[in-house]
Protein backbone atom coordinates (compact mmCIF):
# COMPACT_ATOMS: atom_id res chain seq x y z
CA UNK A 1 -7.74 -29.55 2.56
CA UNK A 2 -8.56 -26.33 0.39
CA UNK A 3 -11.13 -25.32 3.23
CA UNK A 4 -8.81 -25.57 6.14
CA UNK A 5 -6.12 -23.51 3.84
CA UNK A 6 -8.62 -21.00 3.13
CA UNK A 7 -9.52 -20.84 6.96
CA UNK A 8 -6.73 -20.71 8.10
CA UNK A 9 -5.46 -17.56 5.64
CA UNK A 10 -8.84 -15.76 6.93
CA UNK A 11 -7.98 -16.24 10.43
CA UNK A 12 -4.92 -14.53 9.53
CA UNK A 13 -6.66 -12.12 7.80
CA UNK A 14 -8.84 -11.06 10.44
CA UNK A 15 -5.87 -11.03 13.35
CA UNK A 16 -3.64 -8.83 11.03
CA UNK A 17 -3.82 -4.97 11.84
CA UNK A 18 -4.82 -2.71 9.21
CA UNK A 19 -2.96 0.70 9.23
CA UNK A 20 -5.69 3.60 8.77
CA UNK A 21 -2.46 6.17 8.21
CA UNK A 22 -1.12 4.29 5.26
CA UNK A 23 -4.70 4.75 3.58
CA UNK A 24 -5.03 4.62 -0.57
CA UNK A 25 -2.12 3.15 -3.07
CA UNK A 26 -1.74 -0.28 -1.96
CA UNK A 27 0.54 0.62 1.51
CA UNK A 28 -0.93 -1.03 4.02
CA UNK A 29 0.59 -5.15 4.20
CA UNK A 30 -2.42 -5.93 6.00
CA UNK A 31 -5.14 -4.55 3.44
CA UNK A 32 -2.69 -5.99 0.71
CA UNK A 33 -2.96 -9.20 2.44
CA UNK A 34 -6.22 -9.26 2.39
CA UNK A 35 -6.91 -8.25 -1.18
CA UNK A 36 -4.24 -10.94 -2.55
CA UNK A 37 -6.16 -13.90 -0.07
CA UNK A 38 -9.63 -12.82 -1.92
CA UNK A 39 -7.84 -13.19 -5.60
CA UNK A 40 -6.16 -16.26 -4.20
CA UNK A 41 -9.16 -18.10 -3.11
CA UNK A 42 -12.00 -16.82 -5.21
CA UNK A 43 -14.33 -19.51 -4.54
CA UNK A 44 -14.11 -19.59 -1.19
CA UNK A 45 -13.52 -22.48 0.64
CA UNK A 46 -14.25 -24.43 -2.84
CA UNK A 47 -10.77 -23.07 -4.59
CA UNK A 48 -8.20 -25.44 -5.63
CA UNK A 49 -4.78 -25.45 -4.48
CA UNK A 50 -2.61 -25.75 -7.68
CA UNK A 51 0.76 -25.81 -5.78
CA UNK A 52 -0.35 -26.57 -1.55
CA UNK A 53 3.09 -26.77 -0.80
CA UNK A 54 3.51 -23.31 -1.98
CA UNK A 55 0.53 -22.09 -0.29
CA UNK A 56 1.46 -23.70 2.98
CA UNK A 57 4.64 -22.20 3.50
CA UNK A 58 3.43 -18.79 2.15
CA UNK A 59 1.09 -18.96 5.57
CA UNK A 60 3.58 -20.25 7.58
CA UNK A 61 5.80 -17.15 6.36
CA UNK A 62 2.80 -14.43 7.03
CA UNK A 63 2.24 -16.13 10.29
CA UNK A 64 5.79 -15.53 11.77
CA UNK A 65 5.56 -12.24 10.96
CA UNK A 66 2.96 -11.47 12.31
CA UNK A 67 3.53 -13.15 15.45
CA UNK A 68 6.83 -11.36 15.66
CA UNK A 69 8.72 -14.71 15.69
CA UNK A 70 11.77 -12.48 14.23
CA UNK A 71 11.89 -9.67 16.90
CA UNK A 72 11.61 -12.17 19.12
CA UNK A 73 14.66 -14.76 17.83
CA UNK A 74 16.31 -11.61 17.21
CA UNK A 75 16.16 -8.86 19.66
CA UNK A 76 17.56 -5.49 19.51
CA UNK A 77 19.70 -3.57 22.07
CA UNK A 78 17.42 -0.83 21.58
CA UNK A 79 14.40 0.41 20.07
CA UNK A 80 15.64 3.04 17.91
CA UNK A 81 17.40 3.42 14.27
CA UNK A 82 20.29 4.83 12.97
CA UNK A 83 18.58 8.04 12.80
CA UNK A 84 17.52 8.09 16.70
CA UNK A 85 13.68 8.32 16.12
CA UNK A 86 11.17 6.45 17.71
CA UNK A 87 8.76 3.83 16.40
CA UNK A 88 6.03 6.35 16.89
CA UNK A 89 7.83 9.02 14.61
CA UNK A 90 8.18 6.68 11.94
CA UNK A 91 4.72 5.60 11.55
CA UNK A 92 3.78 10.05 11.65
CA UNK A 93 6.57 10.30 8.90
CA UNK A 94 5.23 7.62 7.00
CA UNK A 95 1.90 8.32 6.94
CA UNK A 96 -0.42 9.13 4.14
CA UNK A 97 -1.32 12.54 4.77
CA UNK A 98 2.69 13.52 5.89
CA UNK A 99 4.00 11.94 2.63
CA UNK A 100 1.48 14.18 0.44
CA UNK A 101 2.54 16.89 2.48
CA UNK A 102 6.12 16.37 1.41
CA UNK A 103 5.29 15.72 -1.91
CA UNK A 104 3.36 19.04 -1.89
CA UNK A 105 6.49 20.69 -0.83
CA UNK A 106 8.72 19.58 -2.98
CA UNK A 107 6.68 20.26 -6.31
CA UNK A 108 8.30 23.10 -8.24
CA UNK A 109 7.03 26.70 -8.73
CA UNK A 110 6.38 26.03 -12.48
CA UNK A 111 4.16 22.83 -11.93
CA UNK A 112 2.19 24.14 -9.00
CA UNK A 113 1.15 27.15 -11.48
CA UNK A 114 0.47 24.07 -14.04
CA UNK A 115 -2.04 22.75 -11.85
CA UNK A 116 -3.73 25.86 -10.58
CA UNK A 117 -4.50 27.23 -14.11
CA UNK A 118 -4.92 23.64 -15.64
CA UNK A 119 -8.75 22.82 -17.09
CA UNK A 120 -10.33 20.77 -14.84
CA UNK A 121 -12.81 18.66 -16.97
CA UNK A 122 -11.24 16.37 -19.35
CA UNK A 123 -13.20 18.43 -22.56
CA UNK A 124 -11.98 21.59 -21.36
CA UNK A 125 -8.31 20.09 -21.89
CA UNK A 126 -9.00 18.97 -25.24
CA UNK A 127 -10.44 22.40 -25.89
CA UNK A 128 -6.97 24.29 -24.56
CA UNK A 129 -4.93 21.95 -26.91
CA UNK A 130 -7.02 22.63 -30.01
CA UNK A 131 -6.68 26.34 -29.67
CA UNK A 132 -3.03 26.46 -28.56
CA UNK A 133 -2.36 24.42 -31.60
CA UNK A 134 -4.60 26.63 -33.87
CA UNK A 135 -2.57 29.27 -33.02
CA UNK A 136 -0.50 30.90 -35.98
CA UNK A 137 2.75 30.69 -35.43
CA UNK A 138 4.88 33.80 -35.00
């Protein structure tokens, strides 16, 4: 029963779409889904269930999502937010390369000086503490 668990989980696997804008820290549900199936079932089609009634529903959960069994039971009147933008906008907003932008933005005078001037090499910073610390006071 393990094997058809574990098949069934990389069938999922393989049908979910991975987002290529939502790149690096864990933000993309399907690369996360993947990466939890692999811890999940580590030997393969070998791995033993502790709780199958867990697992089981856990599936059934990932698999109405994905088939959009909710936008479907549920539809909406349109396709738009509170805010008024598209589908399209939101995925360019959310983004990997737009949020470092913002985050970019929003850093302060003071700590983008910080990192321009800061040592590079993790010695050199060890190096800049000693002498700033060796320093007589005045």
């Amino acid at each position: 029963m393990a094997a058809l668990r574990y098949r069934r989980f990389l069938k999922l696997c393989e049908e979910w779409p991975v987002d290529e804008t939502k790149r690096g820290r864990g933000r993309d549900l399907g690369a996360y889904l993947r990466q939890r199936v692999a811890q999940a079932f580590r030997e393969g089609e070998n791995t033993q269930v502790a709780e199958p009634e867990a697992c089981d529903q856990m599936y059934e959960s990932l698999a109405r999502l994905h088939s959009n069994y909710y936008k479907h039971k549920y539809p909406r009147p349109r396709e738009t937010s509170f805010s008024g933008l598209s589908v399209e906008e939101y995925k360019l907003i959310l983004s990997t390369d737009t949020l470092e932008e913002f985050q970019e933005m929003n850093k302060s005078v003071w700590k983008k000086l910080q990192e321009k001037f800061a040592p590079k090499r993790p010695e050199e910073k060890h190096k800049a503490w000693a002498r700033v610390l060796s320093r007589p006071r005045t």
